[in-house]
C-alpha atoms as a PDB file:
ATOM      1  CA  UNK A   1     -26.826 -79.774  38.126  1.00  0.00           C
ATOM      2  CA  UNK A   2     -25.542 -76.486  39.141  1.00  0.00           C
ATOM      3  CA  UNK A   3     -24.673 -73.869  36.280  1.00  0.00           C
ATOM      4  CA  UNK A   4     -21.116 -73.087  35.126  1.00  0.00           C
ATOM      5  CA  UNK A   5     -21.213 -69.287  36.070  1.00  0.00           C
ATOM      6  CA  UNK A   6     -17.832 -68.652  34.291  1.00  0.00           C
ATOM      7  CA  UNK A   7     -18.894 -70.261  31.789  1.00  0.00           C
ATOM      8  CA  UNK A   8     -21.367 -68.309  30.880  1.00  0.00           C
ATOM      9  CA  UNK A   9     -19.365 -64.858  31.810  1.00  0.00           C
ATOM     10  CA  UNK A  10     -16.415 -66.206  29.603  1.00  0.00           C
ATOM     11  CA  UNK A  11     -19.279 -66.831  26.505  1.00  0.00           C
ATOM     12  CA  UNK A  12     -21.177 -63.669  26.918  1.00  0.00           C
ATOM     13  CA  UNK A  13     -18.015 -61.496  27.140  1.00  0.00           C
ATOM     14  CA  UNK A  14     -16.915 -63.664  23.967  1.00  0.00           C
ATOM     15  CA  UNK A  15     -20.200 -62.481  22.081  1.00  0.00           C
ATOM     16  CA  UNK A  16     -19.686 -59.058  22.593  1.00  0.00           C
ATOM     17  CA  UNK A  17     -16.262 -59.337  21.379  1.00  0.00           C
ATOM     18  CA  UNK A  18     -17.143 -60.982  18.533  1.00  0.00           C
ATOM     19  CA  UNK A  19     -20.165 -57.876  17.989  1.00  0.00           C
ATOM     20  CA  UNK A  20     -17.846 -55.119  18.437  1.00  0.00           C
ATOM     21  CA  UNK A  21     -15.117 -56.694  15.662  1.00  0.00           C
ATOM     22  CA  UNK A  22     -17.642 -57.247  13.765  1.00  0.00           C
ATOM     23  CA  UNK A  23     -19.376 -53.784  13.980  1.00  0.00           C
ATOM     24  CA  UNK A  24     -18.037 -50.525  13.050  1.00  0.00           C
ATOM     25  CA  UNK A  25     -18.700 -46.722  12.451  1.00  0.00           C
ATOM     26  CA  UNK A  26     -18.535 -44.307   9.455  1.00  0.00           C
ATOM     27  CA  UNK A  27     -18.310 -40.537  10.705  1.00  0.00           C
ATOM     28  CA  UNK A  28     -20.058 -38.367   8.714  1.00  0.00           C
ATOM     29  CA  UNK A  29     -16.877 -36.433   7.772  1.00  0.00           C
ATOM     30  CA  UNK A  30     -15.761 -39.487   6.207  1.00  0.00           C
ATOM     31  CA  UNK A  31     -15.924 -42.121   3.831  1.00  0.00           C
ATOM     32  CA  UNK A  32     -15.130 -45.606   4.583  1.00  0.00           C
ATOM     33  CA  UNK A  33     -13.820 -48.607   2.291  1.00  0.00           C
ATOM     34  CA  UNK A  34     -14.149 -51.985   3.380  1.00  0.00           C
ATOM     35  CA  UNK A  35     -11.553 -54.925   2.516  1.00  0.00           C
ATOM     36  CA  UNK A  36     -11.868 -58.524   2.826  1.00  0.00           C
ATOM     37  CA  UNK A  37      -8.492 -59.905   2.313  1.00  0.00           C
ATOM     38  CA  UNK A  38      -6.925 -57.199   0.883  1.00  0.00           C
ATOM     39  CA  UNK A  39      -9.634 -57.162  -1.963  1.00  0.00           C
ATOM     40  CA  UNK A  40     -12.024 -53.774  -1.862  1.00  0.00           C
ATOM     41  CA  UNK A  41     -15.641 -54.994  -1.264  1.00  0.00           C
ATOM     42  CA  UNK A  42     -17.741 -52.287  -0.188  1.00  0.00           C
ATOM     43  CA  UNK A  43     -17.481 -48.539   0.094  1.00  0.00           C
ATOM     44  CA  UNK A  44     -19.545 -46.456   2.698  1.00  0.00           C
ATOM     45  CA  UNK A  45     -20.110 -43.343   2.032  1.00  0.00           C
ATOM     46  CA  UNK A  46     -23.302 -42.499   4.182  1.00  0.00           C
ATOM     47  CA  UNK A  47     -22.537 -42.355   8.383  1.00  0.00           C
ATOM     48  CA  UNK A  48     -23.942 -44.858  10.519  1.00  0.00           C
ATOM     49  CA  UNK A  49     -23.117 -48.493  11.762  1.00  0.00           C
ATOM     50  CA  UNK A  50     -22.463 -51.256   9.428  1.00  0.00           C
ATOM     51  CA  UNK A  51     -21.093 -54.744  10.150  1.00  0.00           C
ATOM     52  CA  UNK A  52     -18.483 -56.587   8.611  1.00  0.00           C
ATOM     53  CA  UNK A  53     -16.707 -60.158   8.968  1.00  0.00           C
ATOM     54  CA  UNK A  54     -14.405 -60.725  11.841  1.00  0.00           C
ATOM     55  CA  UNK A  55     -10.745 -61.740  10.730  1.00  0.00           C
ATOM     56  CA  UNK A  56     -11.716 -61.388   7.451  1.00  0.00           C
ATOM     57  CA  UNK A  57     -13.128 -57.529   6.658  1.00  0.00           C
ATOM     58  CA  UNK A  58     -10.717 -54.603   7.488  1.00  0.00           C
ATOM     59  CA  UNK A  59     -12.195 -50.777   7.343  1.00  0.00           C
ATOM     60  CA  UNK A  60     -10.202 -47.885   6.462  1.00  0.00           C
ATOM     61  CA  UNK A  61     -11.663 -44.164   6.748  1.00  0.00           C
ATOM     62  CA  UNK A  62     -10.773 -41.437   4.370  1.00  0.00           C
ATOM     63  CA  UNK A  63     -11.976 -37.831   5.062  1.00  0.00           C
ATOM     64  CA  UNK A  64     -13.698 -35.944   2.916  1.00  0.00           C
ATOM     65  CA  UNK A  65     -13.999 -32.501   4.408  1.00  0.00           C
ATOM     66  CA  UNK A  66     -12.134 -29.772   2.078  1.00  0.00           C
ATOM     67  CA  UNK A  67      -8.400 -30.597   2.543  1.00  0.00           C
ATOM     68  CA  UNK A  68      -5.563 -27.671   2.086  1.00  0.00           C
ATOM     69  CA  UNK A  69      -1.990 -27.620   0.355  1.00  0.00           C
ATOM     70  CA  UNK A  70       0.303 -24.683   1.477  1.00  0.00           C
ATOM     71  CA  UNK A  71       3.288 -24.678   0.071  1.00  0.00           C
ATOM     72  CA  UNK A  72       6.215 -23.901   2.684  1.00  0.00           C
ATOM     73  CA  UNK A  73       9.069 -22.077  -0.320  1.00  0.00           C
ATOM     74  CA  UNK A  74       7.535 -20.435  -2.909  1.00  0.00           C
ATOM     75  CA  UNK A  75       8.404 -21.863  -6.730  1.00  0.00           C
ATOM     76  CA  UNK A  76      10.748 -19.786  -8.464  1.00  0.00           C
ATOM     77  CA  UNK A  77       8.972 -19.362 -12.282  1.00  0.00           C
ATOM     78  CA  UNK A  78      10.426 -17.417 -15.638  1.00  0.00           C
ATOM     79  CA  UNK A  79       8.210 -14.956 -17.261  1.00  0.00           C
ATOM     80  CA  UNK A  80       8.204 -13.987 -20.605  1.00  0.00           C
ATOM     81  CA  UNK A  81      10.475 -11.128 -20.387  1.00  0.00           C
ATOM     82  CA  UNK A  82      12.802 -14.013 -18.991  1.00  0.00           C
ATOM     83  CA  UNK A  83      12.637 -12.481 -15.153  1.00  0.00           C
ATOM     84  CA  UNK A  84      12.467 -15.092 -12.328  1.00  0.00           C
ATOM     85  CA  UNK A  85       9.066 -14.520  -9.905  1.00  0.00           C
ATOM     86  CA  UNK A  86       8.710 -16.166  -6.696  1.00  0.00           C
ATOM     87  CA  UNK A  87       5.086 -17.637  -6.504  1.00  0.00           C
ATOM     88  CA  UNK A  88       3.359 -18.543  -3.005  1.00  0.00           C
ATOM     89  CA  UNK A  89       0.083 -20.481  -3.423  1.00  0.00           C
ATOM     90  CA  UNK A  90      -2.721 -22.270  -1.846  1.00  0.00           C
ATOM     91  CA  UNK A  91      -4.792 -25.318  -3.233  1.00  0.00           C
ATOM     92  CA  UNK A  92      -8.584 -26.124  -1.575  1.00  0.00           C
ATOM     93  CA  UNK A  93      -9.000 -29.711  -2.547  1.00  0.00           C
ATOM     94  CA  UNK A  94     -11.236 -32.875  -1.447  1.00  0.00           C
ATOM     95  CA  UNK A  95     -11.721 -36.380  -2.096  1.00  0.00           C
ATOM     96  CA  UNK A  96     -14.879 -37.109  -4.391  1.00  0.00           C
ATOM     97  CA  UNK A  97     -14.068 -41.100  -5.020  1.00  0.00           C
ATOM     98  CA  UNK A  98     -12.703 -42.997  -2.526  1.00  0.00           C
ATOM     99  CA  UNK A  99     -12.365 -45.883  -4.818  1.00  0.00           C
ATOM    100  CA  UNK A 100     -10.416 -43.876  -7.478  1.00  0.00           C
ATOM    101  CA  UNK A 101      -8.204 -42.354  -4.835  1.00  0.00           C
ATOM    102  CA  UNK A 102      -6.782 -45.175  -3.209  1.00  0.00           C
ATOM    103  CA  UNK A 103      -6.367 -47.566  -6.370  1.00  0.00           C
ATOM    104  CA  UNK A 104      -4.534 -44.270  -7.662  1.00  0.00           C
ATOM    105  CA  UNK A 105      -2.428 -42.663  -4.842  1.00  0.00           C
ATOM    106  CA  UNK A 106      -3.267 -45.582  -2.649  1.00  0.00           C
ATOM    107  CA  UNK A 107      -4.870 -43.213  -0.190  1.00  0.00           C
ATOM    108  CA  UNK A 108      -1.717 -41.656   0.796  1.00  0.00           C
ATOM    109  CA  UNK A 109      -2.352 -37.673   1.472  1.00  0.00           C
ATOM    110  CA  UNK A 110       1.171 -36.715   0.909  1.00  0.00           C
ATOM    111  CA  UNK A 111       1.071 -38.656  -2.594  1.00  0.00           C
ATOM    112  CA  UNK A 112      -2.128 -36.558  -3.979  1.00  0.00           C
ATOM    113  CA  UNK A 113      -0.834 -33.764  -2.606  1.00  0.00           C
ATOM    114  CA  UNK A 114       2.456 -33.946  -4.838  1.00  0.00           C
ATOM    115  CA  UNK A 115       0.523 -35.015  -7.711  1.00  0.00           C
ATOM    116  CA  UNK A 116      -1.673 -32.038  -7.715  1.00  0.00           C
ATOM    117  CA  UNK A 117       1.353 -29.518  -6.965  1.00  0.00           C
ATOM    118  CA  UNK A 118       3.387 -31.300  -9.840  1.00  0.00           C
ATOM    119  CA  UNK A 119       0.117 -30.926 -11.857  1.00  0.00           C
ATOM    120  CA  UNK A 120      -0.595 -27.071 -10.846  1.00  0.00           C
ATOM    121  CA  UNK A 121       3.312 -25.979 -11.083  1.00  0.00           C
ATOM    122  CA  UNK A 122       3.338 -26.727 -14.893  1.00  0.00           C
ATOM    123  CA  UNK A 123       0.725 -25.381 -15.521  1.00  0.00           C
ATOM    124  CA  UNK A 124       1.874 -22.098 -13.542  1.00  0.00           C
ATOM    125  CA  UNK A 125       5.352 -22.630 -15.691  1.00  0.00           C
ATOM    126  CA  UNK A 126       3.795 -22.835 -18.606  1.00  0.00           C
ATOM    127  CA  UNK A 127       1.158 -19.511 -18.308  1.00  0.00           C
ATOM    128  CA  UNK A 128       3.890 -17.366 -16.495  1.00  0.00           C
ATOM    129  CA  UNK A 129       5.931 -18.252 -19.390  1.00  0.00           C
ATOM    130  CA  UNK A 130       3.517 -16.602 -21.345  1.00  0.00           C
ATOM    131  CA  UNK A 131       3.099 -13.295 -19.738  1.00  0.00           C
ATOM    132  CA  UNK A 132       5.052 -10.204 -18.485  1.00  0.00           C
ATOM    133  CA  UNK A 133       5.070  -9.393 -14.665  1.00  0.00           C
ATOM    134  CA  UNK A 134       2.055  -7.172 -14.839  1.00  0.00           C
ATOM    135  CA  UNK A 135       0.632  -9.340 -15.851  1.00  0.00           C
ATOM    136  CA  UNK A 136       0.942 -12.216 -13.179  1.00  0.00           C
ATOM    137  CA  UNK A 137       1.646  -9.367 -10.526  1.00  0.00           C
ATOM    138  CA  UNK A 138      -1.890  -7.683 -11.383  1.00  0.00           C
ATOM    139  CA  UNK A 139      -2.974  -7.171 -14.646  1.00  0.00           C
ATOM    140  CA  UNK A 140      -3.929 -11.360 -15.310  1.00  0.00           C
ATOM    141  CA  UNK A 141      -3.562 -12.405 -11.845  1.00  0.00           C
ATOM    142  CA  UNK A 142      -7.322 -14.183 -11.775  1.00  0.00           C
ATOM    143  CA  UNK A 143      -6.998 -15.257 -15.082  1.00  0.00           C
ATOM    144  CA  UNK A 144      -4.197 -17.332 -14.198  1.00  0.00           C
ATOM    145  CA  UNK A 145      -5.583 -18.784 -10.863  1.00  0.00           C
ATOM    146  CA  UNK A 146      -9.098 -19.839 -12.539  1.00  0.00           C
ATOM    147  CA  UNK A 147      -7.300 -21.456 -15.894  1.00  0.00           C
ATOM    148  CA  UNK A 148      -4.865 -23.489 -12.989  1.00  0.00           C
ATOM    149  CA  UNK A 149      -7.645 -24.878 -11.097  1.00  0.00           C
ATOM    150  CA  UNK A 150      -9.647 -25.842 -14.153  1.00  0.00           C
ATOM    151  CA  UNK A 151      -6.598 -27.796 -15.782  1.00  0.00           C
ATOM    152  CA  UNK A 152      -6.001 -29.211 -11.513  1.00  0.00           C
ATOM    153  CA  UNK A 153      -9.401 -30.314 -11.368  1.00  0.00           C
ATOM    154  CA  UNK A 154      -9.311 -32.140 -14.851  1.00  0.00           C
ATOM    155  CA  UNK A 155      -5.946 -34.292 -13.397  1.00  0.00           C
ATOM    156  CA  UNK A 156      -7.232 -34.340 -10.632  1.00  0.00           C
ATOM    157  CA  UNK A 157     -10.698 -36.245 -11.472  1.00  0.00           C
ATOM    158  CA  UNK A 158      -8.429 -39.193 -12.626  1.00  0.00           C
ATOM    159  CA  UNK A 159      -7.272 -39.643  -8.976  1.00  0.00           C
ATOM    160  CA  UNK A 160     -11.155 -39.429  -7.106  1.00  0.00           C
ATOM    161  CA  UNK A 161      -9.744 -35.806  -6.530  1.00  0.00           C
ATOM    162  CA  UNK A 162     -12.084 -32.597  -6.832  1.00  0.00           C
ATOM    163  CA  UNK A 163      -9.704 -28.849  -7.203  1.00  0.00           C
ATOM    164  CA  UNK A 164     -11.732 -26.033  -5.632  1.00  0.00           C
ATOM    165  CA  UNK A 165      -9.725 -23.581  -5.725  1.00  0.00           C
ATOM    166  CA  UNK A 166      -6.057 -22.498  -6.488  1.00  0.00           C
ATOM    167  CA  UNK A 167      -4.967 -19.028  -5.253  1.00  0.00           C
ATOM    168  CA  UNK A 168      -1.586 -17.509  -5.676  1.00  0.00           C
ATOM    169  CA  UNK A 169      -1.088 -15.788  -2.400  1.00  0.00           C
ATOM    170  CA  UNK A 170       2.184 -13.527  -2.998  1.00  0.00           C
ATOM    171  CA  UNK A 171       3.810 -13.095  -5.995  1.00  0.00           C
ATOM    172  CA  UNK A 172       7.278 -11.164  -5.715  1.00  0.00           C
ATOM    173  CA  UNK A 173      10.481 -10.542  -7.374  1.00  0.00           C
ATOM    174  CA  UNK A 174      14.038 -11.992  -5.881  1.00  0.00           C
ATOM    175  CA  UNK A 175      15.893  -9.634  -4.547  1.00  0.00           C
ATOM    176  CA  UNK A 176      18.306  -9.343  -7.106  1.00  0.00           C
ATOM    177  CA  UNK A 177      15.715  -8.510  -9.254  1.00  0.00           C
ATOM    178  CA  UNK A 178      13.960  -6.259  -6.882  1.00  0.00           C
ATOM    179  CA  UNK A 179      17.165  -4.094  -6.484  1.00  0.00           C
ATOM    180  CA  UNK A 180      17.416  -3.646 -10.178  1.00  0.00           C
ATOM    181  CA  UNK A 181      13.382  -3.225 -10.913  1.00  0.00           C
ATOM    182  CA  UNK A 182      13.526  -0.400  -7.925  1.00  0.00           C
ATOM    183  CA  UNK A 183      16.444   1.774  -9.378  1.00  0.00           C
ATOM    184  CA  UNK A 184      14.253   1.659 -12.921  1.00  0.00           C
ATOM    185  CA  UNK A 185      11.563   2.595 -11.057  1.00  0.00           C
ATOM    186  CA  UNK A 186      13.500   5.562  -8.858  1.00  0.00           C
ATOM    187  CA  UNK A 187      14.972   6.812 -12.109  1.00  0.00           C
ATOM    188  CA  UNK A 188      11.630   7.108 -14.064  1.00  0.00           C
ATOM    189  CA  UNK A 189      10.125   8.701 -11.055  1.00  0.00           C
ATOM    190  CA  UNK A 190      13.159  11.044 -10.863  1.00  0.00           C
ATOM    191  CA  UNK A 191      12.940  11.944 -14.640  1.00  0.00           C
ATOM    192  CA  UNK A 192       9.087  12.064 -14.753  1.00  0.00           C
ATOM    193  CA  UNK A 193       9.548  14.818 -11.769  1.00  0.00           C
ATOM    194  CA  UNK A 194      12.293  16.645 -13.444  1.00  0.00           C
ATOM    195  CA  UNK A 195       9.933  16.792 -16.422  1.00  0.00           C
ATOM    196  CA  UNK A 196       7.000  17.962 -14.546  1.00  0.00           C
ATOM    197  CA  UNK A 197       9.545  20.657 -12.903  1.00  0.00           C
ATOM    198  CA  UNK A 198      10.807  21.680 -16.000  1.00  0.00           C
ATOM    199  CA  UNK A 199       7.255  21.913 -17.117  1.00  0.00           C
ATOM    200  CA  UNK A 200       5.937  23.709 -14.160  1.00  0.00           C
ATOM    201  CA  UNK A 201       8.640  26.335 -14.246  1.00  0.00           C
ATOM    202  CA  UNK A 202       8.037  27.297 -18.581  1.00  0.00           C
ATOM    203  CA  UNK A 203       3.941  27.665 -17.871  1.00  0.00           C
ATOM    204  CA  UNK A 204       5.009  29.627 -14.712  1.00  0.00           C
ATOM    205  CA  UNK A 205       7.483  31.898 -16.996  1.00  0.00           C
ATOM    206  CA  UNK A 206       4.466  32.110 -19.119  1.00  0.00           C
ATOM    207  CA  UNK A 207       1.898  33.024 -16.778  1.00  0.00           C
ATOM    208  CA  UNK A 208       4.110  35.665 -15.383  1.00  0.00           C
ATOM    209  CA  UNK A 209       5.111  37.165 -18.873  1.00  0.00           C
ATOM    210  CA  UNK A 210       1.322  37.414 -19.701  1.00  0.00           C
ATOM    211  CA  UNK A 211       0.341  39.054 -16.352  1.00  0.00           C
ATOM    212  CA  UNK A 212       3.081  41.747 -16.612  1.00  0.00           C
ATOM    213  CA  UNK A 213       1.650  41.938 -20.350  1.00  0.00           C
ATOM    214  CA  UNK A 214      -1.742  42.455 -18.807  1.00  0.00           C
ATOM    215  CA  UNK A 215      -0.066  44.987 -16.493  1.00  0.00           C
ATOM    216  CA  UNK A 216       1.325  47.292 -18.849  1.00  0.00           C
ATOM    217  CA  UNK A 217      -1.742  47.001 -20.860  1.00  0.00           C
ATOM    218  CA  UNK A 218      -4.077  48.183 -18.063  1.00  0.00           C
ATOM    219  CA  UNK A 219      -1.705  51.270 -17.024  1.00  0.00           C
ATOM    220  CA  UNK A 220      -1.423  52.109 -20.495  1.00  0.00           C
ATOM    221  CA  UNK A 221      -5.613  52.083 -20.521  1.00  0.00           C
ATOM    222  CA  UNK A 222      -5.198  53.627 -17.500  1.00  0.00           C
ATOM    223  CA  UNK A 223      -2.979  56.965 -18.393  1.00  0.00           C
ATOM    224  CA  UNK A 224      -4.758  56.886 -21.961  1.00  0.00           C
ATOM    225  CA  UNK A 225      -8.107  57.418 -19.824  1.00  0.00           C
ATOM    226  CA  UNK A 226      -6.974  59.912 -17.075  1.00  0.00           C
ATOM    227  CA  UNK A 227      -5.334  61.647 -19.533  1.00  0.00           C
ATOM    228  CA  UNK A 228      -8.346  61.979 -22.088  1.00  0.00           C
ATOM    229  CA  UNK A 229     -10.638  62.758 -18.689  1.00  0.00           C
ATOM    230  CA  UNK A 230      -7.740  65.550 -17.713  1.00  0.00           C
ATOM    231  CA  UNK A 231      -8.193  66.560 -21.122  1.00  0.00           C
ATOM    232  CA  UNK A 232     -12.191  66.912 -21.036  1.00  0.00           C
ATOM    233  CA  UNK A 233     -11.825  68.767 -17.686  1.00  0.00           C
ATOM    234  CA  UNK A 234      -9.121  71.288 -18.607  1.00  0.00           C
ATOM    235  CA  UNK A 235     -11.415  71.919 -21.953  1.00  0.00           C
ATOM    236  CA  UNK A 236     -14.508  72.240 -19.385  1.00  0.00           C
ATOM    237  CA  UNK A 237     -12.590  74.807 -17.211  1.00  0.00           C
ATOM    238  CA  UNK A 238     -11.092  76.885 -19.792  1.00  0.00           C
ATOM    239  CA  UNK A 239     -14.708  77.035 -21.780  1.00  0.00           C
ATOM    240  CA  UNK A 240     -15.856  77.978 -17.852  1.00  0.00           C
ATOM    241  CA  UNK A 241     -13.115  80.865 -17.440  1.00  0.00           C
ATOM    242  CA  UNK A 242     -13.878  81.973 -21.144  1.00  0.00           C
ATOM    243  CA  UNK A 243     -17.661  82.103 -20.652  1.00  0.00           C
ATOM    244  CA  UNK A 244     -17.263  84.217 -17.390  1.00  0.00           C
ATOM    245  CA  UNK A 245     -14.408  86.526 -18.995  1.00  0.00           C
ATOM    246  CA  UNK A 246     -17.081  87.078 -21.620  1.00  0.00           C
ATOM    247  CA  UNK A 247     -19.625  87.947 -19.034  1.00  0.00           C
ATOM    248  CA  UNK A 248     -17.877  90.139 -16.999  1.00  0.00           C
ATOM    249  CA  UNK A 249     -14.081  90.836 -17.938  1.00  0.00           C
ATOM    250  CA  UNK A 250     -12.872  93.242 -15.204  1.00  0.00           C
ATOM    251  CA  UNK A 251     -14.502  90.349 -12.398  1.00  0.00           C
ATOM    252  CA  UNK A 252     -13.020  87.659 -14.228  1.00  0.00           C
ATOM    253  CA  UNK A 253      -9.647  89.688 -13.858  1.00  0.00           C
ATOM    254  CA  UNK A 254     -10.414  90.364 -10.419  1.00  0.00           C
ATOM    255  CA  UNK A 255     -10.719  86.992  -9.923  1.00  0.00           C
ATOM    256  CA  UNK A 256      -7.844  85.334 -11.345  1.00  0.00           C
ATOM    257  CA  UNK A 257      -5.894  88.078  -9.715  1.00  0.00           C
ATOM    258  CA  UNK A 258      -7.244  87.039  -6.255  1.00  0.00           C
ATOM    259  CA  UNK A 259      -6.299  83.254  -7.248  1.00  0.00           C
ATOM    260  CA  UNK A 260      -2.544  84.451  -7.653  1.00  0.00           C
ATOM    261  CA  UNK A 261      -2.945  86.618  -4.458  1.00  0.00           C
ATOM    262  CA  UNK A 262      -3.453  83.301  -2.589  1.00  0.00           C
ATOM    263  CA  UNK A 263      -0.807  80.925  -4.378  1.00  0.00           C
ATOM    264  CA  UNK A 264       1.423  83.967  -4.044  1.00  0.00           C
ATOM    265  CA  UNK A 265       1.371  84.684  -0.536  1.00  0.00           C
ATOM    266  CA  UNK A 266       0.204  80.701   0.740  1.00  0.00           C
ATOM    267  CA  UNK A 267       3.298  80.645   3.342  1.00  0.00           C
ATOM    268  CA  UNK A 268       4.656  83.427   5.393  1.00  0.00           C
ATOM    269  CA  UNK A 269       8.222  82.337   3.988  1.00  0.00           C
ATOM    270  CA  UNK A 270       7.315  83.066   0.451  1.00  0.00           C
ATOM    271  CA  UNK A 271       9.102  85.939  -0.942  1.00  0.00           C
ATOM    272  CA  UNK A 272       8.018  87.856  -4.111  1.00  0.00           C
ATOM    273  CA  UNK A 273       9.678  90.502  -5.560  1.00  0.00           C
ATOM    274  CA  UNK A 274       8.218  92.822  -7.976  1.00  0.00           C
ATOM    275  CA  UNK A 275       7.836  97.019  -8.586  1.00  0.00           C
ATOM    276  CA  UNK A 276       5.497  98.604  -6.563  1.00  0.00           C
ATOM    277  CA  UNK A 277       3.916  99.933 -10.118  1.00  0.00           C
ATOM    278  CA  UNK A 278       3.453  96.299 -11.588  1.00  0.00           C
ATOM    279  CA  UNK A 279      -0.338  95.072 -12.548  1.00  0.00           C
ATOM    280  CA  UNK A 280       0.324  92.119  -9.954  1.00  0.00           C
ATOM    281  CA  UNK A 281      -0.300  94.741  -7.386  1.00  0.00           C
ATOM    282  CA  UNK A 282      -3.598  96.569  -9.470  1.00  0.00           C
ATOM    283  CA  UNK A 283      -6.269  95.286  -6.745  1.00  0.00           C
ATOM    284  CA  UNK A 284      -4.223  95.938  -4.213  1.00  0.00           C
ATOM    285  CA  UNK A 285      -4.065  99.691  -4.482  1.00  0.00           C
ATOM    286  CA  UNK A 286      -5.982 102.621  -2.920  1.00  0.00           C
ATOM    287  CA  UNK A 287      -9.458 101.723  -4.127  1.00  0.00           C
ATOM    288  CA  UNK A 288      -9.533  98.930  -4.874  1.00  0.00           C
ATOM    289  CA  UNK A 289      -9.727 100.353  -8.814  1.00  0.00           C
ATOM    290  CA  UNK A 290      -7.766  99.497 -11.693  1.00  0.00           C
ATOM    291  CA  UNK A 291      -5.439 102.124 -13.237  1.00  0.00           C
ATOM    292  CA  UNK A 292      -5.191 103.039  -9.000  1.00  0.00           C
ATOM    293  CA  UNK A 293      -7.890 105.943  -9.271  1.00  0.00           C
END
C-alpha cells in the first residue's frame, strides 16, 4: 500500500500550526497577560516562551519600560497673590502591575495617562494656590515637584502605576501679566538707580568738600611753616650781620655798602640819583677811606 504523501504534508504542516498558536513570546521589555475566554488566567512577567490553548487562550503584551507624559499647552494655575502662571511639565511613569492596570484603566495608555495628569494638576492647583510666584518660579520650585510626585505615585499605585518623577519644565507668566510685572520691574530698577545716583552724587559732594577742607588745611600748615622757617632764618641772619658788625664795624659797613653797590648798579639801565657828597658814595672815593681822606 503506497503512502498518502499529501497526507502526511497536509498533517505535519497542521502540527506546526497548531505549535505556533499554541506557543508564544514575552519580550523582556514587557509583561504579558494571558486570557482564556475573556477571563485573566495567567500573567508573565519573566521573557521567554510559554504555551497556551489554541482558540481558547489570547495574550496581550504591556510594556514596562519607563513611559513619558508631555503635555502639549501648558495649564494655566492661580497663585496666591491671585496671578495666573502657565505651567509646562513632564511625568516619568511605568507600569508595576499589569493585573491592577488593566482591571483599572483597562490597559489603555491614553486612559492612565489622563488619570495621572488629572491626579498631578490638582495637586499643582492646590500647592500653587498656596504660594506666591517666587515661590513656584524659584524659591519652592523642588518642593513642589517632589510633594506632586509623591501624592502621583500614591494614586497612582491604585492603578498598577509607579510615578518617578514629575518635573515642571517652564513656568511663565501670560503676557498680560508679563507686560504689567515688567513695567514694575523697569520702574523699581529706574527708582533704585535714581536713588543710587542721588546717593552717589551727596558722598561725591562730600568727598570733594572734605578734600578742599584738607586743602586749605595743608596750605595753611604750609605758610604757618615757611613762614616760622623764614622767621628762624631772618633771626639767624640778622644775629649773623650783628655778630660781624660787632667784630669789625667799619668791614661790616664796607660790606653792606658793597651789597647796595651791586643791587644798585645790577643793569646798565638803572639810574640813581644822589649828591656827589652822600655816604652812598663813601667807598667809592679817592682812597678808598671813609670821611674821603
Amino acid at each position: 500500500m503506497k503512502p498518502n504523501f499529501g497526507a502526511v504534508i497536509a498533517g505535519a504542516i497542521a502540527v506546526l500550526l497548531m505549535l505556533s498558536a499554541s506557543m508564544y513570546v514575552v519580550d523582556q521589555r514587557k509583561n504579558a497577560i494571558v486570557f482564556r475566554l475573556g477571563e485573566v488566567v495567567s500573567i508573565k512577567k519573566d521573557p521567554g516562551l510559554y504555551f497556551k490553548v489554541p482558540m481558547l487562550d489570547n495574550v496581550r503584551y504591556f510594556d514596562v519600560r519607563i513611559l513619558t507624559i508631555d503635555t502639549v499647552e501648558p495649564e494655566r494655575f492661580l497663585t496666591s497673590e491671585k496671578k495666573n502662571v502657565l505651567v509646562d511639565l513632564f511625568v516619568k511613569w511605568r507600569i508595576t502591575d499589569v493585573r491592577s492596570y488593566f482591571t483599572s484603566v483597562g490597559g489603555d495608555e491614553l486612559r492612565a495617562q489622563t488619570r495621572l495628569l488629572q491626579t498631578i494638576n490638582d495637586g499643582l492647583r492646590a500647592e500653587f494656590g498656596n504660594r506666591t510666584v517666587h515661590d513656584v518660579v524659584s524659591g519652592e520650585r523642588d518642593k513642589i515637584m517632589e510633594l506632586m510626585r509623591k501624592k502621583a505615585n500614591e494614586d497612582a499605585s491604585k492603578i498598577g502605576v509607579e510615578v518617578l518623577d514629575v518635573r515642571l519644565k517652564r513656568v511663565d507668566l501670560p503676557q498680560e501679566v508679563s507686560e504689567s510685572v515688567y513695567r514694575r520691574m523697569e520702574a523699581e530698577r529706574k527708582r533704585v538707580a535714581n536713588e543710587l545716583r542721588s546717593t552717589g552724587s551727596a558722598e561725591s559732594e562730600k568727598i570733594r568738600a572734605d578734600a578742599d577742607k584738607q586743602k586749605e588745611v595743608i596750605l595753611a600748615e604750609a605758610y604757618r611753616d615757611a613762614q616760622r622757617i623764614k622767621g628762624e632764618g631772618d633771626a639767624k641772619a640778622s644775629a649773623i650781620y650783628a655778630k660781624a658788625y660787632e667784630i669789625n664795624p667799619e668791614f661790616y659797613a664796607f660790606y653792606r655798602s658793597l651789597e647796595a653797590y651791586r643791587a644798585s648798579f645790577k643793569n646798565k639801565s638803572d639810574v640813581l640819583v644822589l649828591e656827589p657828597s652822600s655816604d652812598f658814595f663813601k667807598y667809592m672815593k679817592s682812597g678808598g677811606k671813609a670821611g674821603g681822606k
